[in-house]
N, C-alpha and C. Protein backbone atom coordinates (compact mmCIF):
# COMPACT_ATOMS: atom_id res chain seq x y z
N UNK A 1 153.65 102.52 65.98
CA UNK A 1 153.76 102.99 67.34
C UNK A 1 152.39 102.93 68.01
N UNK A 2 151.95 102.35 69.10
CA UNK A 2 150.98 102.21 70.10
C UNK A 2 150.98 103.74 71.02
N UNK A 3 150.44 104.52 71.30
CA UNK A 3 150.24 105.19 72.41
C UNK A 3 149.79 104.38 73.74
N UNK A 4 149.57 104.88 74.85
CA UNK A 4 149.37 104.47 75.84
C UNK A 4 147.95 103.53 75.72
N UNK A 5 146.84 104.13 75.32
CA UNK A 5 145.89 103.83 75.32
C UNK A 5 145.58 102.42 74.28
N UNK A 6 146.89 102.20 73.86
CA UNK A 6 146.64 100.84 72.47
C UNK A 6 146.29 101.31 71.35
N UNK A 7 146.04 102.67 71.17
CA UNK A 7 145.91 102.86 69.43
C UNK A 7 146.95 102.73 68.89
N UNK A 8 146.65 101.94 67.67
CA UNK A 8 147.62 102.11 66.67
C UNK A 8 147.92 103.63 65.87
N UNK A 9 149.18 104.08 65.83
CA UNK A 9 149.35 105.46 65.08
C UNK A 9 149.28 105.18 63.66
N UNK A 10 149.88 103.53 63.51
CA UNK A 10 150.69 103.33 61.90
C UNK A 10 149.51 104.10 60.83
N UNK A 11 148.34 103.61 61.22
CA UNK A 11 147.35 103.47 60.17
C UNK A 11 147.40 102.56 59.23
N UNK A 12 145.96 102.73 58.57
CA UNK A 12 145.59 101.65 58.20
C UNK A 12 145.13 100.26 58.67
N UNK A 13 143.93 99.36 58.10
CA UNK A 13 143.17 98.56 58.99
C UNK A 13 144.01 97.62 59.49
N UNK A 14 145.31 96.93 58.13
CA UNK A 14 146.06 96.09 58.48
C UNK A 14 146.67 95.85 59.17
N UNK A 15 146.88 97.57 60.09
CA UNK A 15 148.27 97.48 61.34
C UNK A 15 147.17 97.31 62.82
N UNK A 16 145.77 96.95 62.82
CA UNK A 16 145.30 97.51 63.82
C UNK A 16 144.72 96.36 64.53
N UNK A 17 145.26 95.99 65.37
CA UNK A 17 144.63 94.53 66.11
C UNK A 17 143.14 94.51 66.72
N UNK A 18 142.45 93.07 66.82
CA UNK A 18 140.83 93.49 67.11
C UNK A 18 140.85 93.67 68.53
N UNK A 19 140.00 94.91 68.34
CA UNK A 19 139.56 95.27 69.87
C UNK A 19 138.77 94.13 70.50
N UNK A 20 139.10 94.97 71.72
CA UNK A 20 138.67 94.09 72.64
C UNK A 20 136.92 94.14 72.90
N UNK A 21 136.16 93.56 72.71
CA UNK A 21 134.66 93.48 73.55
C UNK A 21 134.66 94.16 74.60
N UNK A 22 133.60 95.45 74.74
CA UNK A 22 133.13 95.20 75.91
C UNK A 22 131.80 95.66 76.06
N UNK A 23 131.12 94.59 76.78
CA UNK A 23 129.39 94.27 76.78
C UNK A 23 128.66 94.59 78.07
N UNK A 24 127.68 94.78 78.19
CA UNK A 24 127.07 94.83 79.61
C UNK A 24 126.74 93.23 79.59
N UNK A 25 126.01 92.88 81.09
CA UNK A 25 125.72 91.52 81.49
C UNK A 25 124.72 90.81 80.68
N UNK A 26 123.80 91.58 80.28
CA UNK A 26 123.07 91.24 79.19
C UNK A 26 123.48 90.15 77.89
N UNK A 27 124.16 91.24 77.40
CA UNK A 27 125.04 90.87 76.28
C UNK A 27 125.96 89.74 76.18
N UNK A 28 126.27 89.18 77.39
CA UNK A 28 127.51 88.10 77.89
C UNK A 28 127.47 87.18 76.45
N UNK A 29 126.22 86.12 76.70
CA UNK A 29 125.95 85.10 75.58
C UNK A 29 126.39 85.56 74.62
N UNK A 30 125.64 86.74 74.19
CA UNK A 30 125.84 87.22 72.38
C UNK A 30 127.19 87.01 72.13
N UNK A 31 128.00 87.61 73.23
CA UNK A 31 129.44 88.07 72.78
C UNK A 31 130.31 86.85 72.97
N UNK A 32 129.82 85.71 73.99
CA UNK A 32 130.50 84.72 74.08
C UNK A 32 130.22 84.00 72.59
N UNK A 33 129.23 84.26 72.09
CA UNK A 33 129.02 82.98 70.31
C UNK A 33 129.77 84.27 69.32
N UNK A 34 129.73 85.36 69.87
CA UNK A 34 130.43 86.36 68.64
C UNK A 34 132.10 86.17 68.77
N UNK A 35 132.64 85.75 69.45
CA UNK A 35 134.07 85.58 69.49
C UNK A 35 134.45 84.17 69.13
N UNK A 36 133.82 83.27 69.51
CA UNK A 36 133.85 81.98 68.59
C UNK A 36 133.29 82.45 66.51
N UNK A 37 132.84 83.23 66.49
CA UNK A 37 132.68 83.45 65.42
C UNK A 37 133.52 84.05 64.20
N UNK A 38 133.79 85.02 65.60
CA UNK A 38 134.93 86.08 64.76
C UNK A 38 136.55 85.75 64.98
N UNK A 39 136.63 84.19 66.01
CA UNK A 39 138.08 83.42 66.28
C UNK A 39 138.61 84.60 67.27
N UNK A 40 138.21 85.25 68.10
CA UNK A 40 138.25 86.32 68.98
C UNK A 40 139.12 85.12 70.31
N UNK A 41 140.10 85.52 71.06
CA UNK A 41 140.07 85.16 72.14
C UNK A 41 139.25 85.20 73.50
N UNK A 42 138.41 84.56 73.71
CA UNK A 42 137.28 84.78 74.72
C UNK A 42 137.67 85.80 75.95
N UNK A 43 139.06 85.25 76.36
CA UNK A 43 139.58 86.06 77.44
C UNK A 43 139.63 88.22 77.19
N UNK A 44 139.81 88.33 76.17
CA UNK A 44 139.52 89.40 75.26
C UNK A 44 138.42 90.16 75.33
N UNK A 45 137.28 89.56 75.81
CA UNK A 45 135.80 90.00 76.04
C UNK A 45 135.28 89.86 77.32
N UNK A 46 135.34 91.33 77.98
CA UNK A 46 134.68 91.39 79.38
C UNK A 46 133.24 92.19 79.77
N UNK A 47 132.45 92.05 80.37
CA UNK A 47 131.41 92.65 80.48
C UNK A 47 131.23 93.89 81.45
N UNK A 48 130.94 94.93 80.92
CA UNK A 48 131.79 96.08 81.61
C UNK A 48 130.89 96.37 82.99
N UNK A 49 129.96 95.47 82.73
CA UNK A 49 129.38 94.97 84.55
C UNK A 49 129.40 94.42 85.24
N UNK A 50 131.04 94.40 85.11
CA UNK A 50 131.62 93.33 86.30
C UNK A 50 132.64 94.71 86.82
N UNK A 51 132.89 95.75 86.60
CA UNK A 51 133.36 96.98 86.88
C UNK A 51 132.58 97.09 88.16
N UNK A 52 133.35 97.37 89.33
CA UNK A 52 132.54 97.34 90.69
C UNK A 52 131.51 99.18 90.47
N UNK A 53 130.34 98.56 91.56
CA UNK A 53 129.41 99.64 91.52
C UNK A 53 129.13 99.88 89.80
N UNK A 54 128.95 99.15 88.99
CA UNK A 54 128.49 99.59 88.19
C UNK A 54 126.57 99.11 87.87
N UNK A 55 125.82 99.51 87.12
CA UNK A 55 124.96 99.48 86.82
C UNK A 55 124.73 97.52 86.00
N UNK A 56 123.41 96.97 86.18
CA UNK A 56 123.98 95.44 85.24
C UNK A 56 123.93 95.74 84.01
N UNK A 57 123.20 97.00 83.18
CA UNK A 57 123.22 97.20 81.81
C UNK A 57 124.15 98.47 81.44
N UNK A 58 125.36 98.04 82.31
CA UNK A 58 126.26 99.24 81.63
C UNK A 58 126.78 99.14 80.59
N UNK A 59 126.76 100.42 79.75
CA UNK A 59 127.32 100.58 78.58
C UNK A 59 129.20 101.14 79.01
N UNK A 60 129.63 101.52 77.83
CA UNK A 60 130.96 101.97 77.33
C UNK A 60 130.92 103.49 78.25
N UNK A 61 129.66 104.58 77.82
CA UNK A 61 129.37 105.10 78.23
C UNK A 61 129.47 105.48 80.29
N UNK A 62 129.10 104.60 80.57
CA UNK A 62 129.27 104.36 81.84
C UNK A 62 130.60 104.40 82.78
N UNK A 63 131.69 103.88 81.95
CA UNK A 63 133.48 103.71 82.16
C UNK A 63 133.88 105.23 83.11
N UNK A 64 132.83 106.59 81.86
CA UNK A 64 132.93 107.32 82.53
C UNK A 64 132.78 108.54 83.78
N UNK A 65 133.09 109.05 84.53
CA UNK A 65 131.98 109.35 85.87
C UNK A 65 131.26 110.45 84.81
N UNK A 66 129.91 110.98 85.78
CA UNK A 66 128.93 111.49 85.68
C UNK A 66 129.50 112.95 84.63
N UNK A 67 130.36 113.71 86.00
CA UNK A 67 130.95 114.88 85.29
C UNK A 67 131.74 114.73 84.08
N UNK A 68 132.27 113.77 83.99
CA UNK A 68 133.57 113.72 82.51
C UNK A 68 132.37 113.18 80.91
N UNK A 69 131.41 112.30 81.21
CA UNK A 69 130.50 112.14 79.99
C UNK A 69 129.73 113.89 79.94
N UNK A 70 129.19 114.03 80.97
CA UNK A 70 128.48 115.42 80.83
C UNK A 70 129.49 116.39 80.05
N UNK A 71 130.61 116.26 80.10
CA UNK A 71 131.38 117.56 79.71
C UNK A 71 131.78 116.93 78.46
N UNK A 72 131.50 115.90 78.41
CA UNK A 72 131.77 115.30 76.30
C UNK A 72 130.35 115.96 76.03
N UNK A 73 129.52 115.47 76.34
CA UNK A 73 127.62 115.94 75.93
C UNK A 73 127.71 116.85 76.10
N UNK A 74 128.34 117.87 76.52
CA UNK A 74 127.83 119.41 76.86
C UNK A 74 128.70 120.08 75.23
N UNK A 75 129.98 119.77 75.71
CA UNK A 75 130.50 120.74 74.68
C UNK A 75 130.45 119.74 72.96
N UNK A 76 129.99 118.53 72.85
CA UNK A 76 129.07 118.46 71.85
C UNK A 76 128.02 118.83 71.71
N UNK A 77 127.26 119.36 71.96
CA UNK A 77 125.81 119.71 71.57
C UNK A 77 125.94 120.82 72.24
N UNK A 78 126.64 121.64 72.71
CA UNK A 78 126.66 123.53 73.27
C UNK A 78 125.50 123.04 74.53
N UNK A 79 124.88 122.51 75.10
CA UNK A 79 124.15 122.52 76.43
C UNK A 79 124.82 122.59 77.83
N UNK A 80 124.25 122.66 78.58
CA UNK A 80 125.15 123.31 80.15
C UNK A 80 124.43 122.18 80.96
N UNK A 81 124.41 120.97 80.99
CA UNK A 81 124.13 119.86 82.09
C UNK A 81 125.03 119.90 83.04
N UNK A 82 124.68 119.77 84.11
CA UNK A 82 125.62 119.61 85.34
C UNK A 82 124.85 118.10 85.65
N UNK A 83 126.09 117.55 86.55
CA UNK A 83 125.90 116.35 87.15
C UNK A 83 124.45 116.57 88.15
N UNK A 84 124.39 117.72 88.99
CA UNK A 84 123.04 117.84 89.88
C UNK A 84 121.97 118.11 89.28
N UNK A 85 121.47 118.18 87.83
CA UNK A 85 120.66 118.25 86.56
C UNK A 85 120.36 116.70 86.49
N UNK A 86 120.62 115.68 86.58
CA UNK A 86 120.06 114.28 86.71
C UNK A 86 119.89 113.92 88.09
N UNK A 87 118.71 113.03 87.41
CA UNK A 87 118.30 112.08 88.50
C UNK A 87 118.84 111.90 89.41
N UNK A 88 119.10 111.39 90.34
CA UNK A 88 119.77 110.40 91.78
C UNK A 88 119.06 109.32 92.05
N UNK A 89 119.59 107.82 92.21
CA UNK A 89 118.65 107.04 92.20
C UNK A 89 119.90 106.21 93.33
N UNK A 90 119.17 105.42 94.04
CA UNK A 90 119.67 104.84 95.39
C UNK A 90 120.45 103.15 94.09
N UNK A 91 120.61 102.98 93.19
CA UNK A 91 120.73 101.87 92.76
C UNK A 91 122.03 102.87 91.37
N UNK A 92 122.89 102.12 91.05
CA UNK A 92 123.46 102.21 90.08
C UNK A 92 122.97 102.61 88.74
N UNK A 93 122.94 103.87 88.13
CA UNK A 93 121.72 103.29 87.29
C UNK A 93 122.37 104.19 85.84
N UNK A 94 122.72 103.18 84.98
CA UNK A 94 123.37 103.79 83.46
C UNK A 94 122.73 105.55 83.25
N UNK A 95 124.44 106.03 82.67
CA UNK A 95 124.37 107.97 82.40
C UNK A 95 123.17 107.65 81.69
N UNK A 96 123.00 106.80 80.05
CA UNK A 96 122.07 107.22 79.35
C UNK A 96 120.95 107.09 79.57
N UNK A 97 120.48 106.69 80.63
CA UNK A 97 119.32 106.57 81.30
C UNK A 97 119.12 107.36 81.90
N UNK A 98 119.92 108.32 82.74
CA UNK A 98 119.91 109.18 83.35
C UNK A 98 120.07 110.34 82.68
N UNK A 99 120.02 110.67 81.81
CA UNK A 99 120.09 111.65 80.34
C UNK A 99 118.82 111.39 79.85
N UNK A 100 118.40 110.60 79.92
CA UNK A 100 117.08 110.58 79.05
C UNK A 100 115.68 110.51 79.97
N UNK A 101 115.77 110.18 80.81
CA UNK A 101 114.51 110.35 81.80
C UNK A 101 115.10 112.35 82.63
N UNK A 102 116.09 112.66 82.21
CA UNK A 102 116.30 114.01 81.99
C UNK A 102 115.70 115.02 80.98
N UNK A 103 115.95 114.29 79.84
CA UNK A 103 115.48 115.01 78.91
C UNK A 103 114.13 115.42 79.11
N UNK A 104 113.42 113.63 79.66
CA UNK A 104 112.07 113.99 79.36
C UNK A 104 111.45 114.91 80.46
N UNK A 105 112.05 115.35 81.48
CA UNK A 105 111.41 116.01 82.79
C UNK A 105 111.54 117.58 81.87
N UNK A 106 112.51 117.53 81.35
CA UNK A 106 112.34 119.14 80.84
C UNK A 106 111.95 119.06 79.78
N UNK A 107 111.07 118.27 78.91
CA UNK A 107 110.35 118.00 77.85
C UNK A 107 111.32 118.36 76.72
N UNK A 108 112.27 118.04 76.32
CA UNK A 108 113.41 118.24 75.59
C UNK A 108 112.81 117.12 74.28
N UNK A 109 112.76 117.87 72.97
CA UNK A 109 112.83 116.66 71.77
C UNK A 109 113.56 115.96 71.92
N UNK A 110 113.87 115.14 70.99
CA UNK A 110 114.80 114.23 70.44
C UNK A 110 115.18 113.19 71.26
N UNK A 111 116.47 112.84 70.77
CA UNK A 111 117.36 111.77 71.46
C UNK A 111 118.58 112.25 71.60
N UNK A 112 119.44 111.08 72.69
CA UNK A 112 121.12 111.39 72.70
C UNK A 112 121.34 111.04 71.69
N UNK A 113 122.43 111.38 70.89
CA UNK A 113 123.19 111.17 70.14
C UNK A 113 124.25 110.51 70.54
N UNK A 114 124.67 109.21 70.67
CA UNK A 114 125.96 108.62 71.59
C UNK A 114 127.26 108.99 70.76
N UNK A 115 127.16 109.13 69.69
CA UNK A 115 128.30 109.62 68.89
C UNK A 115 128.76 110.97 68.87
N UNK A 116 127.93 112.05 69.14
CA UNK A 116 128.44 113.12 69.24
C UNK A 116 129.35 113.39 70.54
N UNK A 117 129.19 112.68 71.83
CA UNK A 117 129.89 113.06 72.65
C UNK A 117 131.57 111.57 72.39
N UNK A 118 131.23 110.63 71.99
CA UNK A 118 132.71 110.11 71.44
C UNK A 118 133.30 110.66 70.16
N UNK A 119 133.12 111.34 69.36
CA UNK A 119 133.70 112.68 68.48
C UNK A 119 134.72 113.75 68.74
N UNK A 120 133.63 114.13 69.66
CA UNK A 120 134.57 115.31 70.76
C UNK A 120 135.21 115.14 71.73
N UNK A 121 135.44 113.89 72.25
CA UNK A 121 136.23 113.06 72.97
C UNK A 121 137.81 112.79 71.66
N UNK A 122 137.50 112.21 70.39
CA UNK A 122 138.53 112.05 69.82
C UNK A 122 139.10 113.31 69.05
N UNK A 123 137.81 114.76 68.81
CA UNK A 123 138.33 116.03 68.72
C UNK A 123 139.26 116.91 69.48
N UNK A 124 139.01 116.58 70.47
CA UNK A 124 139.85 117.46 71.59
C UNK A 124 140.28 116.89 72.99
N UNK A 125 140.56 115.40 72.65
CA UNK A 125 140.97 114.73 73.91
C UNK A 125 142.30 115.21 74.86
N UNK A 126 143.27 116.33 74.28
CA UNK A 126 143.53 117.11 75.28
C UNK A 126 142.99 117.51 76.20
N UNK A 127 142.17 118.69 75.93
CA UNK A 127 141.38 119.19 76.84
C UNK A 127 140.95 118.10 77.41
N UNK A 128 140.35 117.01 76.89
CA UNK A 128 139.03 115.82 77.75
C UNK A 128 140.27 115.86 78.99
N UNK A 129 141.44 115.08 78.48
CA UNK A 129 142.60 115.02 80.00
C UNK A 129 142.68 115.75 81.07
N UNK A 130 143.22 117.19 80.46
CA UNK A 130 143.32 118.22 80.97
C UNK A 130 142.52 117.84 83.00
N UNK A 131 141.20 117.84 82.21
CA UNK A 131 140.06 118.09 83.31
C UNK A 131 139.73 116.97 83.75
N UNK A 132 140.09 115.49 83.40
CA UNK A 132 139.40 114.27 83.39
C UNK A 132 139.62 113.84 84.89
N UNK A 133 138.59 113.41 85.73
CA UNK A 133 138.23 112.88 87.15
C UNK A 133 139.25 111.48 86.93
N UNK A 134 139.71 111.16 88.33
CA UNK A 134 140.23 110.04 88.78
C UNK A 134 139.03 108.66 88.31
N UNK A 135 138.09 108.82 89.28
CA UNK A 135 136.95 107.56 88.88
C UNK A 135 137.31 107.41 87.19
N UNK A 136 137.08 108.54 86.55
CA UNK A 136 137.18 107.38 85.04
C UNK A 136 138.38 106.98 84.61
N UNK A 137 139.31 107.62 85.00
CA UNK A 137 140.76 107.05 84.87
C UNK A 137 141.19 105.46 85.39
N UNK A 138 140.16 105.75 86.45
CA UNK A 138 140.27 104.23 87.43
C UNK A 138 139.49 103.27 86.32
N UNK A 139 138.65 103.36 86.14
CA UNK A 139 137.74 102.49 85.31
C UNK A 139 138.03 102.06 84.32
N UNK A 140 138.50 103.02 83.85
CA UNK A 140 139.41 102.58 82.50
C UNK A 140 140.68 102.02 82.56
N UNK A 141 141.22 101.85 83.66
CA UNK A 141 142.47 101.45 84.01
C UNK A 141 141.60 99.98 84.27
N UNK A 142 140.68 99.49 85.22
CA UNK A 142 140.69 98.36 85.78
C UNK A 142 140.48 97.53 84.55
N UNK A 143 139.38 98.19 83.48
CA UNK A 143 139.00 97.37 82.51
C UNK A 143 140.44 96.84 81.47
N UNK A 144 141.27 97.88 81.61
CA UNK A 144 142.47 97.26 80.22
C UNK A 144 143.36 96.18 81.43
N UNK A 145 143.19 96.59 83.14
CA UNK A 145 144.13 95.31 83.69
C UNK A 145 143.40 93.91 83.62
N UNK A 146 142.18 94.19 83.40
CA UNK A 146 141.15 92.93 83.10
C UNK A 146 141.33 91.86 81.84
N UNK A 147 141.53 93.25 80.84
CA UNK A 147 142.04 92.32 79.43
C UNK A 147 143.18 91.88 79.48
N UNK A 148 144.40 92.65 79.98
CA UNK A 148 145.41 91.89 79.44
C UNK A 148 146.04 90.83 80.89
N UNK A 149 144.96 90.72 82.25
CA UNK A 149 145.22 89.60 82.82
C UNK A 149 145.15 88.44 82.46
């Protein structure tokens, strides 16, 4: 059984078809010789900066608006970021970039962790719904009408 989103429920690797690519503009080349490699259908692999208004080095990350990643990062790591806690920049400009020239204004150690906030996205993706903004619903909608056009 598929849910909406294309996961496979069956389990196991054998029932689970290859995902689809998706790269920022950067990345285009790599991913165009990685799908000839891996016998990938090219059409299969889109660059998620072709997503209007997006940033040219957008990540996966990016799909989602400001408030819906903040509220994966927040209630992974217990911190209270609000969207008016970053930057503003007149140009499109990737969350994790905007998280991290954050960090450094409040002299914060470390690094993001990009995995802790997709964890708690697959921990409690109820709730993620529950509250989830239109913009990333949209985004994520345009990108799967992209693949399977």
């Amino acid at each position: 059984m598929i849910n909406r989103l294309g996961n496979n429920r069956q389990g196991g690797a054998q029932h689970c078809c290859a995902p689809p690519a998706l790269k920022h503009r950067e990345a285009r080349e790599g991913a165009d010789q990685a799908h000839r490699a891996a016998n990938v259908d090219p059409s299969r692999i889109i660059a998620i900066g072709q997503i209007e208004n997006a940033p040219d080095t957008t990540d996966i990350e990016d799909l989602f608006s400001a408030k819906d990643y903040l509220w994966l990062c927040n209630r992974a790591t217990g911190s209270d970021r609000r969207e008016a806690d970053l930057i503003s920049t007149s140009n499109p400009t990737p969350i994790l970039m905007r998280l991290k020239i954050t960090r450094e204004k409040r002299q914060q150690p470390g690094t993001l962790d990009r995995v802790r906030p997709a964890h708690e996205l697959a921990r409690d993706r109820d709730a993620f719904f529950e509250q989830v903004d239109d913009e990333t619903l949209n985004r994520f909608e345009d990108v799967f009408k992209r693949l399977v056009s």
